[in-house]
PDB file of N, CA and C in Angstrom:
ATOM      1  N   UNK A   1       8.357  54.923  27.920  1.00  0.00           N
ATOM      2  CA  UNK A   1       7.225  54.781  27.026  1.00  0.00           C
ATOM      3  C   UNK A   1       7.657  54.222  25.678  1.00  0.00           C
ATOM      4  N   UNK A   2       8.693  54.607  25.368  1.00  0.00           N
ATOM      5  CA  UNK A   2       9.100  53.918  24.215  1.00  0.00           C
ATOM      6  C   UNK A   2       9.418  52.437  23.782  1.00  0.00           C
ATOM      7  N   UNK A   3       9.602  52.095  25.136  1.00  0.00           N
ATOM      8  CA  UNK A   3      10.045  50.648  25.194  1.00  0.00           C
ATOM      9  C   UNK A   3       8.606  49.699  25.119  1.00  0.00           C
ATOM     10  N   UNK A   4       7.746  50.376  25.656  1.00  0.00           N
ATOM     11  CA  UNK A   4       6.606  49.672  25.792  1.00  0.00           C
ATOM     12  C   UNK A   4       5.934  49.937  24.563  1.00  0.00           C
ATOM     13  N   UNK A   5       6.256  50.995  23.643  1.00  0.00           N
ATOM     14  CA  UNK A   5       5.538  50.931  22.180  1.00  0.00           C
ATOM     15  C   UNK A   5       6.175  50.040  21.357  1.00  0.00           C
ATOM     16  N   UNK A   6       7.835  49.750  21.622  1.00  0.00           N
ATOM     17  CA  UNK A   6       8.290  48.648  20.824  1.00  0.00           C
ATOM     18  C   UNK A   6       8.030  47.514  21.051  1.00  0.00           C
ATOM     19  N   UNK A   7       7.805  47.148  21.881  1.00  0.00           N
ATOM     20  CA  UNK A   7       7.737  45.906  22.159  1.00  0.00           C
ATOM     21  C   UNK A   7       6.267  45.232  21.988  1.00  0.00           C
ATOM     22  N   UNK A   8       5.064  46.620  22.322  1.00  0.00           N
ATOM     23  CA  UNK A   8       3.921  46.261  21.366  1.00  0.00           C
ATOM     24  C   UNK A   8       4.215  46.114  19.905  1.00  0.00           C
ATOM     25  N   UNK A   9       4.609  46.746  19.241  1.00  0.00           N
ATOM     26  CA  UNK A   9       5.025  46.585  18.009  1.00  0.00           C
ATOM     27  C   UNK A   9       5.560  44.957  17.239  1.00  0.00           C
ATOM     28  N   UNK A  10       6.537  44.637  17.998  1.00  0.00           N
ATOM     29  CA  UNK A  10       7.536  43.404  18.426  1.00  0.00           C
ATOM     30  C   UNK A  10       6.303  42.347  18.278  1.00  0.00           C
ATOM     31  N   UNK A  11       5.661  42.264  19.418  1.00  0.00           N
ATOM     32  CA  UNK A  11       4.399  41.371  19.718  1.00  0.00           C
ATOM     33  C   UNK A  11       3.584  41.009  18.827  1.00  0.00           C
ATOM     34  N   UNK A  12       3.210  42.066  18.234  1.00  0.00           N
ATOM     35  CA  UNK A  12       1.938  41.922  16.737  1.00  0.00           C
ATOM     36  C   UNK A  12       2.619  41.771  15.507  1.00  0.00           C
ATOM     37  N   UNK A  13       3.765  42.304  15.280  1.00  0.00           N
ATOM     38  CA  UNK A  13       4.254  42.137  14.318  1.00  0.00           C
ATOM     39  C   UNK A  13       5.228  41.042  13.944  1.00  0.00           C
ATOM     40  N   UNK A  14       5.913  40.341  14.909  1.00  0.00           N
ATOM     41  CA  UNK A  14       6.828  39.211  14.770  1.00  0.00           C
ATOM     42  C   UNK A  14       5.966  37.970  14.310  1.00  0.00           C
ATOM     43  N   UNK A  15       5.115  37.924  14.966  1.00  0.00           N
ATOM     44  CA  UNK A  15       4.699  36.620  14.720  1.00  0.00           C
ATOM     45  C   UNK A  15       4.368  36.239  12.933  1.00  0.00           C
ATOM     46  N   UNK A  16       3.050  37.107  12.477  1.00  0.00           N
ATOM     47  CA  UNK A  16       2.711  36.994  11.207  1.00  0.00           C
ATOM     48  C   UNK A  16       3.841  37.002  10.788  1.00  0.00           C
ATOM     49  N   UNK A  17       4.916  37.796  10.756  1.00  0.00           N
ATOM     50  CA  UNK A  17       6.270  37.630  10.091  1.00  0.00           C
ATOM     51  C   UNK A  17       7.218  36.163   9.852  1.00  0.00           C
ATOM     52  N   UNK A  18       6.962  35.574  11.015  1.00  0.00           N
ATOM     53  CA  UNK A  18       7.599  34.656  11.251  1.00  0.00           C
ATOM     54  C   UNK A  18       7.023  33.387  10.399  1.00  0.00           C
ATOM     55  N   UNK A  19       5.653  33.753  10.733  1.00  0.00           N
ATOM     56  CA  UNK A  19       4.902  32.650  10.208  1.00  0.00           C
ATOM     57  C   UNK A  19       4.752  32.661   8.362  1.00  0.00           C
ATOM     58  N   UNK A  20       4.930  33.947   7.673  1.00  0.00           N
ATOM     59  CA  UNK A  20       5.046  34.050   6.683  1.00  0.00           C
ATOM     60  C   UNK A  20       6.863  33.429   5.881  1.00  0.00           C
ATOM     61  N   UNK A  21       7.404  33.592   6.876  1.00  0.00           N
ATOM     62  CA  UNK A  21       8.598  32.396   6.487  1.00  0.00           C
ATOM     63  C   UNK A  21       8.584  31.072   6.657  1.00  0.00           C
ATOM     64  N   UNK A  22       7.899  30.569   6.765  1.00  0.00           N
ATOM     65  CA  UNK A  22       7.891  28.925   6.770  1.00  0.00           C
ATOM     66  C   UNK A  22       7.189  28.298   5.874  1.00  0.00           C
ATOM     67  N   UNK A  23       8.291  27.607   5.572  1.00  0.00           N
ATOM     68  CA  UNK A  23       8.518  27.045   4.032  1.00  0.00           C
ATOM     69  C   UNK A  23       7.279  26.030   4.066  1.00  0.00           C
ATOM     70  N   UNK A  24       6.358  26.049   3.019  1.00  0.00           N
ATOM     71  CA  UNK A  24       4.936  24.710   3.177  1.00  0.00           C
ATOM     72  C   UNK A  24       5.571  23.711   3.112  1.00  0.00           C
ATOM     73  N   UNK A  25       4.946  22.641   3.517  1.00  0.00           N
ATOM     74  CA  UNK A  25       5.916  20.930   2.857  1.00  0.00           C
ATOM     75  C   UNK A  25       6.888  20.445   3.555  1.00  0.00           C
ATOM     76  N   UNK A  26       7.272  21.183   4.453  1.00  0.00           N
ATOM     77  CA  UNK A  26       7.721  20.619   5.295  1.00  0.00           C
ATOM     78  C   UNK A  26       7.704  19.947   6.314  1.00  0.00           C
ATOM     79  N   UNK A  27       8.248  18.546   6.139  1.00  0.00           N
ATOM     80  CA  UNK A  27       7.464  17.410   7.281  1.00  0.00           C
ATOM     81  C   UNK A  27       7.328  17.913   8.878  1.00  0.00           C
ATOM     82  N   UNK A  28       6.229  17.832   9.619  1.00  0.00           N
ATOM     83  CA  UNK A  28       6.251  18.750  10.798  1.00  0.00           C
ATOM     84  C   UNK A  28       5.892  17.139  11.883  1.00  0.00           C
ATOM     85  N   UNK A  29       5.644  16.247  11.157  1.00  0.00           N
ATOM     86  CA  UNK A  29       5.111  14.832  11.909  1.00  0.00           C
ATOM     87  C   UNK A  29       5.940  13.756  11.182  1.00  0.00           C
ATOM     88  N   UNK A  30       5.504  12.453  12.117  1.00  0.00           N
ATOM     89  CA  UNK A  30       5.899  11.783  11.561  1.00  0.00           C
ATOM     90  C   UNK A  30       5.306  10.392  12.099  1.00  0.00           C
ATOM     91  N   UNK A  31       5.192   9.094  11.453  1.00  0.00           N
ATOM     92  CA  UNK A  31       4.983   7.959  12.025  1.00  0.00           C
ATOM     93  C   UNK A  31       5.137   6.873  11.981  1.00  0.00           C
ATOM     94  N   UNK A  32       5.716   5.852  12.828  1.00  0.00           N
ATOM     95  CA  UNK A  32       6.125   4.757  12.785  1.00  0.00           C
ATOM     96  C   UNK A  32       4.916   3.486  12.792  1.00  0.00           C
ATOM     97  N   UNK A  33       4.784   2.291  11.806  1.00  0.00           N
ATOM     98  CA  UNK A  33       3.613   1.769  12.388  1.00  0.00           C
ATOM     99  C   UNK A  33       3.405   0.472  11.413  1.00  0.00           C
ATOM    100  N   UNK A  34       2.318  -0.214  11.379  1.00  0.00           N
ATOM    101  CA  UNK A  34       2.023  -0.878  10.629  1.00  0.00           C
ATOM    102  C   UNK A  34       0.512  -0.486   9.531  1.00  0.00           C
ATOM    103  N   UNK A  35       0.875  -0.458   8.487  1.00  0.00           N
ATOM    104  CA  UNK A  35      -0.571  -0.511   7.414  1.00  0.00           C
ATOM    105  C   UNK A  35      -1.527  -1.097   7.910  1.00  0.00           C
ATOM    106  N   UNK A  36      -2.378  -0.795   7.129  1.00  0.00           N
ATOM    107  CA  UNK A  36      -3.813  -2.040   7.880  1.00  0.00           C
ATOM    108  C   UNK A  36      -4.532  -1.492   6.768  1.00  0.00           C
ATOM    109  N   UNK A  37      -4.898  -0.099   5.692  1.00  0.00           N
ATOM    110  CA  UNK A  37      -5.331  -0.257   4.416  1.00  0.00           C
ATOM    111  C   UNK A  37      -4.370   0.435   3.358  1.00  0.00           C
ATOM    112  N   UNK A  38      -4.030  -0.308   2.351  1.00  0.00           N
ATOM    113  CA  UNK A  38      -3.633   0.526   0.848  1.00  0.00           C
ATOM    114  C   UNK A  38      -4.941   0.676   0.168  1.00  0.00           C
ATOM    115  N   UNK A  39      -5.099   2.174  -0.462  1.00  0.00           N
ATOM    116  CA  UNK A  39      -6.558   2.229  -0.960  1.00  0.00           C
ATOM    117  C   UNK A  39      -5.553   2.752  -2.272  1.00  0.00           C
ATOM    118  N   UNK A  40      -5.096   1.946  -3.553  1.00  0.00           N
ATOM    119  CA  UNK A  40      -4.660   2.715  -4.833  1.00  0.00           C
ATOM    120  C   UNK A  40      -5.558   3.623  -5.346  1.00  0.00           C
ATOM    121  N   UNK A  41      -6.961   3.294  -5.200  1.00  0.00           N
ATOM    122  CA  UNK A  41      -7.833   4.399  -6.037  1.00  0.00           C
ATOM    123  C   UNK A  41      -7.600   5.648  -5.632  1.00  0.00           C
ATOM    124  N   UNK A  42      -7.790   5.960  -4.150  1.00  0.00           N
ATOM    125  CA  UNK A  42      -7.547   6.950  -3.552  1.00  0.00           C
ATOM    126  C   UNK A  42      -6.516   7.103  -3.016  1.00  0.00           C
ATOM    127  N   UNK A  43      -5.216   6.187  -3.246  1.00  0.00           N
ATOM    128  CA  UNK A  43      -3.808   6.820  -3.451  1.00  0.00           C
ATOM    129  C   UNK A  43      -3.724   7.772  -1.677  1.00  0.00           C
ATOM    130  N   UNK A  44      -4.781   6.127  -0.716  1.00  0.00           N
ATOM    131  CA  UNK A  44      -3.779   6.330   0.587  1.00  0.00           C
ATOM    132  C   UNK A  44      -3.546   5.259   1.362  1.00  0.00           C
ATOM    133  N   UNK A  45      -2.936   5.684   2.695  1.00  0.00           N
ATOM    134  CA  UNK A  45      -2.800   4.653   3.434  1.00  0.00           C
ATOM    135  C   UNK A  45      -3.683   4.450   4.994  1.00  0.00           C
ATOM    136  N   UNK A  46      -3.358   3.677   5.807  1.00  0.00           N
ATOM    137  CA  UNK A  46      -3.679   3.879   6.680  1.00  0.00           C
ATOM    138  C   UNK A  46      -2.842   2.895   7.633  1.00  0.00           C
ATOM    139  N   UNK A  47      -2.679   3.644   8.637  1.00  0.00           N
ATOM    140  CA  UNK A  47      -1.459   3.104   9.539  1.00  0.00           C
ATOM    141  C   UNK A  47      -1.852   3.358  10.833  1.00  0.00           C
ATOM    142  N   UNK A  48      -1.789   2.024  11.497  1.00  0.00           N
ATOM    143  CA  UNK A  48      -1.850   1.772  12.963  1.00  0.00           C
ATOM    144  C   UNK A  48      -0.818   2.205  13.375  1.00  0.00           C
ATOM    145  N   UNK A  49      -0.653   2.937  14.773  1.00  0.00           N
ATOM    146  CA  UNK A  49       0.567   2.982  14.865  1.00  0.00           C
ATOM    147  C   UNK A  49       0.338   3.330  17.067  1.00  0.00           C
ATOM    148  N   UNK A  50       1.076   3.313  17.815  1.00  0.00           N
ATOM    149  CA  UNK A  50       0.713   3.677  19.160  1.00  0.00           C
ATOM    150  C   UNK A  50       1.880   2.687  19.904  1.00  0.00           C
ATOM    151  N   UNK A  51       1.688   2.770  21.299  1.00  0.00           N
ATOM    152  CA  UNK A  51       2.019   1.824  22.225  1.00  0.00           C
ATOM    153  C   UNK A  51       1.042   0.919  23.397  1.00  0.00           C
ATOM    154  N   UNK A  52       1.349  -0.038  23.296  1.00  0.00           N
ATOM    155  CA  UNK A  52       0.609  -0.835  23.886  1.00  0.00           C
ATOM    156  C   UNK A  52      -0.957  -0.474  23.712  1.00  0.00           C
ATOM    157  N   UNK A  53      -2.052  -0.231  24.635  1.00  0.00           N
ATOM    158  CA  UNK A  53      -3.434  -0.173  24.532  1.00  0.00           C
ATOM    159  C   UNK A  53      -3.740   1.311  23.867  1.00  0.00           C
ATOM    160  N   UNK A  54      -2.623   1.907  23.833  1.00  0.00           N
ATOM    161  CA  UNK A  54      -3.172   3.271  23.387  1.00  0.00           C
ATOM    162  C   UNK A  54      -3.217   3.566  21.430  1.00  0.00           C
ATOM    163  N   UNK A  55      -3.797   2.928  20.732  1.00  0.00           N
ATOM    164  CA  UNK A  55      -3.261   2.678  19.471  1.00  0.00           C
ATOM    165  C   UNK A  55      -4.402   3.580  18.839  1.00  0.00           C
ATOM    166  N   UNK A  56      -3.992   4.278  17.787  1.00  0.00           N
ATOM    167  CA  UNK A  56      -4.281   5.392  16.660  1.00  0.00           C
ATOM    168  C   UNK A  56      -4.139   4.813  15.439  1.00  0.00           C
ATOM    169  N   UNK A  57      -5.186   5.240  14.279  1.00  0.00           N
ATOM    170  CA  UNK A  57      -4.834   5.017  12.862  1.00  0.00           C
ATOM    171  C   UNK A  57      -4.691   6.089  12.687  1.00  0.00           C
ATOM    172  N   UNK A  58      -3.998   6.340  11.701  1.00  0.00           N
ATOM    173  CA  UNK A  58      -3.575   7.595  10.746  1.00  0.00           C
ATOM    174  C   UNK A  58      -3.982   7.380   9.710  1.00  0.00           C
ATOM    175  N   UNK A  59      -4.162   8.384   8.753  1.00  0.00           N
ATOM    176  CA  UNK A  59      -4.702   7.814   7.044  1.00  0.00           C
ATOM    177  C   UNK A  59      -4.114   9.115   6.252  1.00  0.00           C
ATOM    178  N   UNK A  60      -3.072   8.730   5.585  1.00  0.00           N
ATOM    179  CA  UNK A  60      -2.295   9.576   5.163  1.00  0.00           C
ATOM    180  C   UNK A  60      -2.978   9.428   3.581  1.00  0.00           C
ATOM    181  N   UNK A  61      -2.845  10.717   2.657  1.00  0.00           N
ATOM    182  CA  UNK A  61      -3.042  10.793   1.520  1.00  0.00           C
ATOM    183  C   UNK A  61      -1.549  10.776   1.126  1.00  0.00           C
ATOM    184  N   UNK A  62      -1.263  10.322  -0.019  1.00  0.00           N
ATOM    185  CA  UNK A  62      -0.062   9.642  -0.916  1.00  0.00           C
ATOM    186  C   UNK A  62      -0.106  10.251  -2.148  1.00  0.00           C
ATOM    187  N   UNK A  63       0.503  11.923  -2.855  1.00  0.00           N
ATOM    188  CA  UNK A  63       0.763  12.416  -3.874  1.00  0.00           C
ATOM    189  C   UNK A  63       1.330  11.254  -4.621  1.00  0.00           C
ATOM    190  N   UNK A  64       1.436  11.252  -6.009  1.00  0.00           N
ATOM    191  CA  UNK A  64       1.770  10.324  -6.946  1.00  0.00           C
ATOM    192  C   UNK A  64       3.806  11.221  -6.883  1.00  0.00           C
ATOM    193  N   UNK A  65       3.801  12.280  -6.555  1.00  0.00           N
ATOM    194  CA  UNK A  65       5.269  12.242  -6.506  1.00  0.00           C
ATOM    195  C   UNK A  65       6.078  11.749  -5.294  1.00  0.00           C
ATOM    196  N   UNK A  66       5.377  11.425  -4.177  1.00  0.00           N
ATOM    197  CA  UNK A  66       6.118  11.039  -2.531  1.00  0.00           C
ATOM    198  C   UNK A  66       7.207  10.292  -3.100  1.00  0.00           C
ATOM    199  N   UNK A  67       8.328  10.175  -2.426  1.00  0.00           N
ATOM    200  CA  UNK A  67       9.133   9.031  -2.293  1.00  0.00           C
ATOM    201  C   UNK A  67       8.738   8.076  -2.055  1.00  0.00           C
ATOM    202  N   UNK A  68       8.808   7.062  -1.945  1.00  0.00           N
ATOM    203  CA  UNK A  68       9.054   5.537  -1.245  1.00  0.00           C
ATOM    204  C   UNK A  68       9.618   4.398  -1.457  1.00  0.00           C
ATOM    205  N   UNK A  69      10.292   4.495  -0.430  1.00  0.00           N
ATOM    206  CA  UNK A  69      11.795   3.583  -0.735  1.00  0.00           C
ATOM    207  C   UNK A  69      11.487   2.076   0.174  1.00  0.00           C
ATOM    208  N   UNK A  70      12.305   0.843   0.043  1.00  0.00           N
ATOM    209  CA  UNK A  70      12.477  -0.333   0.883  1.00  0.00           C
ATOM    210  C   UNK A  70      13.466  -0.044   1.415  1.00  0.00           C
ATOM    211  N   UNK A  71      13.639  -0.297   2.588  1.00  0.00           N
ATOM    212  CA  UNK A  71      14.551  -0.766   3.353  1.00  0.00           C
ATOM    213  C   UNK A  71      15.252  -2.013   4.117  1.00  0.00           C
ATOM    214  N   UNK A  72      13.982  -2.684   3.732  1.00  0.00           N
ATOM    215  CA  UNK A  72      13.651  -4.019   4.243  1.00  0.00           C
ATOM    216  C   UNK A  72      15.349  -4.847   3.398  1.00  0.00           C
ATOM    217  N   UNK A  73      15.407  -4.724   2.868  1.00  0.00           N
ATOM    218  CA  UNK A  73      17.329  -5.293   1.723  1.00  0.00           C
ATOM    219  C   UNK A  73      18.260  -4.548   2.377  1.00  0.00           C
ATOM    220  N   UNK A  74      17.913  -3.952   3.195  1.00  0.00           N
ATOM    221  CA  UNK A  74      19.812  -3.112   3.439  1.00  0.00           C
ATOM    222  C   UNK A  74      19.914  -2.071   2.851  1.00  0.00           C
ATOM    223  N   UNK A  75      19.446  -1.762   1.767  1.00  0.00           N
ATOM    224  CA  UNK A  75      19.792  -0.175   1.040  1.00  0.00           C
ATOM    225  C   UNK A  75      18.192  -0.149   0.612  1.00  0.00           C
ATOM    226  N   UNK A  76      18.127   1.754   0.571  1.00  0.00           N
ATOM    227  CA  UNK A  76      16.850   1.712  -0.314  1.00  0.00           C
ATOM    228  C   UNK A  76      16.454   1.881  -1.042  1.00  0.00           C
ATOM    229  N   UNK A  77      15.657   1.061  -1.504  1.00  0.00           N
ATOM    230  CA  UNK A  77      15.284   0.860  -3.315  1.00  0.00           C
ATOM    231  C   UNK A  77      14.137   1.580  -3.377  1.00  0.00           C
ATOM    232  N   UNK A  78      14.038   2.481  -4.548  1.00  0.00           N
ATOM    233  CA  UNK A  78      12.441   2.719  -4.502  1.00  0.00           C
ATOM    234  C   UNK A  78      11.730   1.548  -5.119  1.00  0.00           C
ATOM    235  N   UNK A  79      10.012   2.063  -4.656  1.00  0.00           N
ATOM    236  CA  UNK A  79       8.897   0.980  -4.723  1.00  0.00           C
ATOM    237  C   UNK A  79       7.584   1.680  -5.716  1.00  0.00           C
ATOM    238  N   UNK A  80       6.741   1.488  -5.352  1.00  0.00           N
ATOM    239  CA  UNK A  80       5.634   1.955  -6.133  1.00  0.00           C
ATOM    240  C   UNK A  80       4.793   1.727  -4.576  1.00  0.00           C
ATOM    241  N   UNK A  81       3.573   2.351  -5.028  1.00  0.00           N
ATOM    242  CA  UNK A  81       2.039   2.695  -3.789  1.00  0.00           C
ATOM    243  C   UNK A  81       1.926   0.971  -3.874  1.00  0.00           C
ATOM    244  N   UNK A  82       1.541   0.488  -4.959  1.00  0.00           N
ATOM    245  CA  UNK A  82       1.005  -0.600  -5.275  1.00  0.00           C
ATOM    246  C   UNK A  82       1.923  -1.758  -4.390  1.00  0.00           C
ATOM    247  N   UNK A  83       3.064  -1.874  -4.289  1.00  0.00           N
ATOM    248  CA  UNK A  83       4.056  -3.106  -3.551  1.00  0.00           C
ATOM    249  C   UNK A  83       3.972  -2.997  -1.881  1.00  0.00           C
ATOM    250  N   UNK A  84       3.090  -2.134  -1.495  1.00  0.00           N
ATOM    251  CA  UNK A  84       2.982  -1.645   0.045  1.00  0.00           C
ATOM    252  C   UNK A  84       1.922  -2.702   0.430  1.00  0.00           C
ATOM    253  N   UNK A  85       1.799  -3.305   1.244  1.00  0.00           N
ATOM    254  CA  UNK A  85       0.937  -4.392   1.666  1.00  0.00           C
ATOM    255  C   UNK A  85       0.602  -4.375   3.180  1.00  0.00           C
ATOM    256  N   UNK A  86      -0.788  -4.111   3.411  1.00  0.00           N
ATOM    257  CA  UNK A  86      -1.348  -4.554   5.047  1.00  0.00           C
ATOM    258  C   UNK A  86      -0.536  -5.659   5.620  1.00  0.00           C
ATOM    259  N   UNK A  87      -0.163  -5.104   6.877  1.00  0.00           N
ATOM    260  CA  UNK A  87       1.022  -5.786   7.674  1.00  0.00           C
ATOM    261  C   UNK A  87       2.430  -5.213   7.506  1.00  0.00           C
ATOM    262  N   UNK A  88       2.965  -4.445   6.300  1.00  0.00           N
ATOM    263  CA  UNK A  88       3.965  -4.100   6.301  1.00  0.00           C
ATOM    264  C   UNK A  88       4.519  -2.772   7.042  1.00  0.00           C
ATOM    265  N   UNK A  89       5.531  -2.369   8.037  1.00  0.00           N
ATOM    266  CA  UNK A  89       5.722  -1.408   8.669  1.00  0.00           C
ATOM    267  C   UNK A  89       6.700  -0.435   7.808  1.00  0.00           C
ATOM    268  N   UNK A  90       5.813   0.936   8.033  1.00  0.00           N
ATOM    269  CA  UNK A  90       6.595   1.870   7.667  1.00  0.00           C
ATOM    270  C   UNK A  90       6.819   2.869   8.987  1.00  0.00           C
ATOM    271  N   UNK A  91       7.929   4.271   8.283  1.00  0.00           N
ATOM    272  CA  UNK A  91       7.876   5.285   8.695  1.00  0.00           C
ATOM    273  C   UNK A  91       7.807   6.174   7.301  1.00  0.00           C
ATOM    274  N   UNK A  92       7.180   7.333   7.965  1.00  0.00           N
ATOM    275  CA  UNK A  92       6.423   7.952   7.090  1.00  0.00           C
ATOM    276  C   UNK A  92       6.450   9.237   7.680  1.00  0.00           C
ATOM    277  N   UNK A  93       6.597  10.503   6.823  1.00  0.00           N
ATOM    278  CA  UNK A  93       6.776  12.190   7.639  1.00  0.00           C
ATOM    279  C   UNK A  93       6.047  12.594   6.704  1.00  0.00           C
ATOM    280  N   UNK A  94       4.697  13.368   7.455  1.00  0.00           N
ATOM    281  CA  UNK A  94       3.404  13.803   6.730  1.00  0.00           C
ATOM    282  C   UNK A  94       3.380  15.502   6.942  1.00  0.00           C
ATOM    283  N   UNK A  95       2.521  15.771   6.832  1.00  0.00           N
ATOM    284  CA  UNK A  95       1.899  17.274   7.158  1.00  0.00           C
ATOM    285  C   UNK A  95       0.530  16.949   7.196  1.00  0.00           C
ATOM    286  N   UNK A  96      -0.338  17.926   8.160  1.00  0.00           N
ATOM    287  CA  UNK A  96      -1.460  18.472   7.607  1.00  0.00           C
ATOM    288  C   UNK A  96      -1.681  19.766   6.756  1.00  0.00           C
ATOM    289  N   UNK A  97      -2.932  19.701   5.854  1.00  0.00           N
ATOM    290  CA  UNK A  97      -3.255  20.304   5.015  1.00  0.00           C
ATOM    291  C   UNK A  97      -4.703  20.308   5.156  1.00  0.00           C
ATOM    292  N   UNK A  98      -5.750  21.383   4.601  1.00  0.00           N
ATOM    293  CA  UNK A  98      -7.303  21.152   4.701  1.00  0.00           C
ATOM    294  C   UNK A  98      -8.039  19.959   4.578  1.00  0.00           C
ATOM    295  N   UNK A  99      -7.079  19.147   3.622  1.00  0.00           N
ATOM    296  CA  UNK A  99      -7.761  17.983   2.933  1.00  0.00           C
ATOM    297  C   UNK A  99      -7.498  16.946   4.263  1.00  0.00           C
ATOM    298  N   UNK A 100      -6.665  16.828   4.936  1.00  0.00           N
ATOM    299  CA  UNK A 100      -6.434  15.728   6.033  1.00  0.00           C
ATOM    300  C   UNK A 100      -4.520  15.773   5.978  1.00  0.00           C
ATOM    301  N   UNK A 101      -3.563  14.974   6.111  1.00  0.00           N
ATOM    302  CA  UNK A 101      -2.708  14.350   6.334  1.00  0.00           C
ATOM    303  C   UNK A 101      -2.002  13.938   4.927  1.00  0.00           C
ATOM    304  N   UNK A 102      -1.060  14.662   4.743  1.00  0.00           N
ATOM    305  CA  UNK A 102      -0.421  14.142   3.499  1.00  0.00           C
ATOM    306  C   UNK A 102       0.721  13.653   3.518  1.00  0.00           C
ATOM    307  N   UNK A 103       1.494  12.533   2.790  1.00  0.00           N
ATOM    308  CA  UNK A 103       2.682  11.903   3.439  1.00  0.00           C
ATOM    309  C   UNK A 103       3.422  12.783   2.495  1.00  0.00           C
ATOM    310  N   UNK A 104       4.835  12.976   2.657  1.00  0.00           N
ATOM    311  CA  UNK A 104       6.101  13.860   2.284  1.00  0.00           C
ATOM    312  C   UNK A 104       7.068  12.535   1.949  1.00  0.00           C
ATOM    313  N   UNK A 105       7.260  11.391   2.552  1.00  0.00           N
ATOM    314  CA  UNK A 105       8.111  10.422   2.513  1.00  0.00           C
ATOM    315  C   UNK A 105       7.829   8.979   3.103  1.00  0.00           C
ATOM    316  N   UNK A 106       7.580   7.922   2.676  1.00  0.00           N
ATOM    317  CA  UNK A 106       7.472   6.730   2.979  1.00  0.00           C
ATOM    318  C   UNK A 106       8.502   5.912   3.095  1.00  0.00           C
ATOM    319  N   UNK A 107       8.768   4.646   4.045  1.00  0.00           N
ATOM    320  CA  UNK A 107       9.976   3.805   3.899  1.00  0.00           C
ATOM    321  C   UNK A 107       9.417   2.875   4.796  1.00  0.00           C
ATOM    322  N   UNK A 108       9.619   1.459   3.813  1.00  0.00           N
ATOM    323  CA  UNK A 108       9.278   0.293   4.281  1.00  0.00           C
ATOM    324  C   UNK A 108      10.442  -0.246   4.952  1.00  0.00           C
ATOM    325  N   UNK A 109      10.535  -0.270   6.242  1.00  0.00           N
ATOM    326  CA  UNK A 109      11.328  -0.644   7.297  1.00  0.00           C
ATOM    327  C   UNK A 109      11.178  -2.143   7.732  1.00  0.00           C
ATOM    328  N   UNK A 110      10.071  -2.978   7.597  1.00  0.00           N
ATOM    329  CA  UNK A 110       9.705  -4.440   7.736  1.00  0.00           C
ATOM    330  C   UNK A 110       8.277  -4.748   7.382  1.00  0.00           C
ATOM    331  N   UNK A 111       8.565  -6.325   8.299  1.00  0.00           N
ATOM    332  CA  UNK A 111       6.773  -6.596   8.073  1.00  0.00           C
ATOM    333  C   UNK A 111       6.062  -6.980   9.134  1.00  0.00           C
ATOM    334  N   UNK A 112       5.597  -6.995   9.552  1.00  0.00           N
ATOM    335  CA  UNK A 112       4.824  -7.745  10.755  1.00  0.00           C
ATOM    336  C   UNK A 112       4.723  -9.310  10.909  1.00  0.00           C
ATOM    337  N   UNK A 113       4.788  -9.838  12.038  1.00  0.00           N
ATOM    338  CA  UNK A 113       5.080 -11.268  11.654  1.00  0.00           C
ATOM    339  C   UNK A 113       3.436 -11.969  12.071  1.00  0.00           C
ATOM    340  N   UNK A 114       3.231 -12.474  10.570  1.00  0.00           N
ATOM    341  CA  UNK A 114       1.996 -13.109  10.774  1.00  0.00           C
ATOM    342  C   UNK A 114       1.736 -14.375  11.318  1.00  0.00           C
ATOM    343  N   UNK A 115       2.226 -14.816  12.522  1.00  0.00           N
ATOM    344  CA  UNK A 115       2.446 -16.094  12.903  1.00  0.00           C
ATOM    345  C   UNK A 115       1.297 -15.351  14.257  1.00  0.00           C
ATOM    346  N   UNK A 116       0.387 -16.405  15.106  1.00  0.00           N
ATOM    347  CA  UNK A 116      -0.271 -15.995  16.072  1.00  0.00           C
ATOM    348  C   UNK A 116       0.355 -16.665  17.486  1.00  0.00           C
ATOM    349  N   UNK A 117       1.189 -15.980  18.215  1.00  0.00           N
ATOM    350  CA  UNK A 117       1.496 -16.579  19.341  1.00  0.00           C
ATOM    351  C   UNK A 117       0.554 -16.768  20.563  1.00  0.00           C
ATOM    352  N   UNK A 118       0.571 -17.540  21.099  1.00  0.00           N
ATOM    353  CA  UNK A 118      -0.347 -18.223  22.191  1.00  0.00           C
ATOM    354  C   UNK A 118       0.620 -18.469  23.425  1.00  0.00           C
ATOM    355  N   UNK A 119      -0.040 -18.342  24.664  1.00  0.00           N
ATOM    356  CA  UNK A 119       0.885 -18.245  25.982  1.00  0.00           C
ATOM    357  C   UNK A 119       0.691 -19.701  26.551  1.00  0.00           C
ATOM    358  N   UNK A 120       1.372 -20.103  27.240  1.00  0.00           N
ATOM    359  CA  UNK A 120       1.396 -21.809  27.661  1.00  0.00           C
ATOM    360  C   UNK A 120       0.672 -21.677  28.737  1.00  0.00           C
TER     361      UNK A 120
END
């Protein structure tokens, strides 16, 4: 009998416990993709991102403290919200929060190549 009162115990009580240790802000997602809107007013983004036919936007909100670095040179430089441009690919590690999707870290990894290929 005792074993079965601990382990009720164990059951109800571990979890809230557990969950009361985890640190907020910590990136739990993440995504690889291309932009398709910078909104500066509202300081977000929005990023296509998927494989083949199965494709998702994301729309991350962008704190004025996030990182965001280039990578696109070989080392990374930071940037500003403003130098991020539709077509350019990032990765990006967000969270949710009530408000929607908040980014933790941005990095411009390339650009998309705006040339339109056609099949022969």
């Amino acid at each position: 009998m005792d074993r079965v009162t601990l382990l009720s115990l164990a059951v109800f009580i571990c979890p809230p416990a557990l969950a009361a240790q985890a640190r907020p802000g910590v990136p739990h997602d993440s995504v690889r993709g291309a932009i398709r809107v910078v909104d500066l007013r509202a300081r977000t983004l929005e990023v296509t991102t998927g494989v083949g036919f199965a494709l998702r936007v994301v729309r991350l909100q962008v704190p004025a403290g996030v990182p965001i670095t280039n990578k696109e040179s070989g080392q990374r430089e930071p940037i500003r919200l403003g130098e991020l441009k539709p077509g350019d690919v990032i990765r990006a590690s967000f969270g949710g929060r009530p408000t929607g999707f908040v980014a933790y870290t941005i990095e411009r990894v390339g650009r998309m190549d705006a040339g339109v290929h056609s099949t022969p």
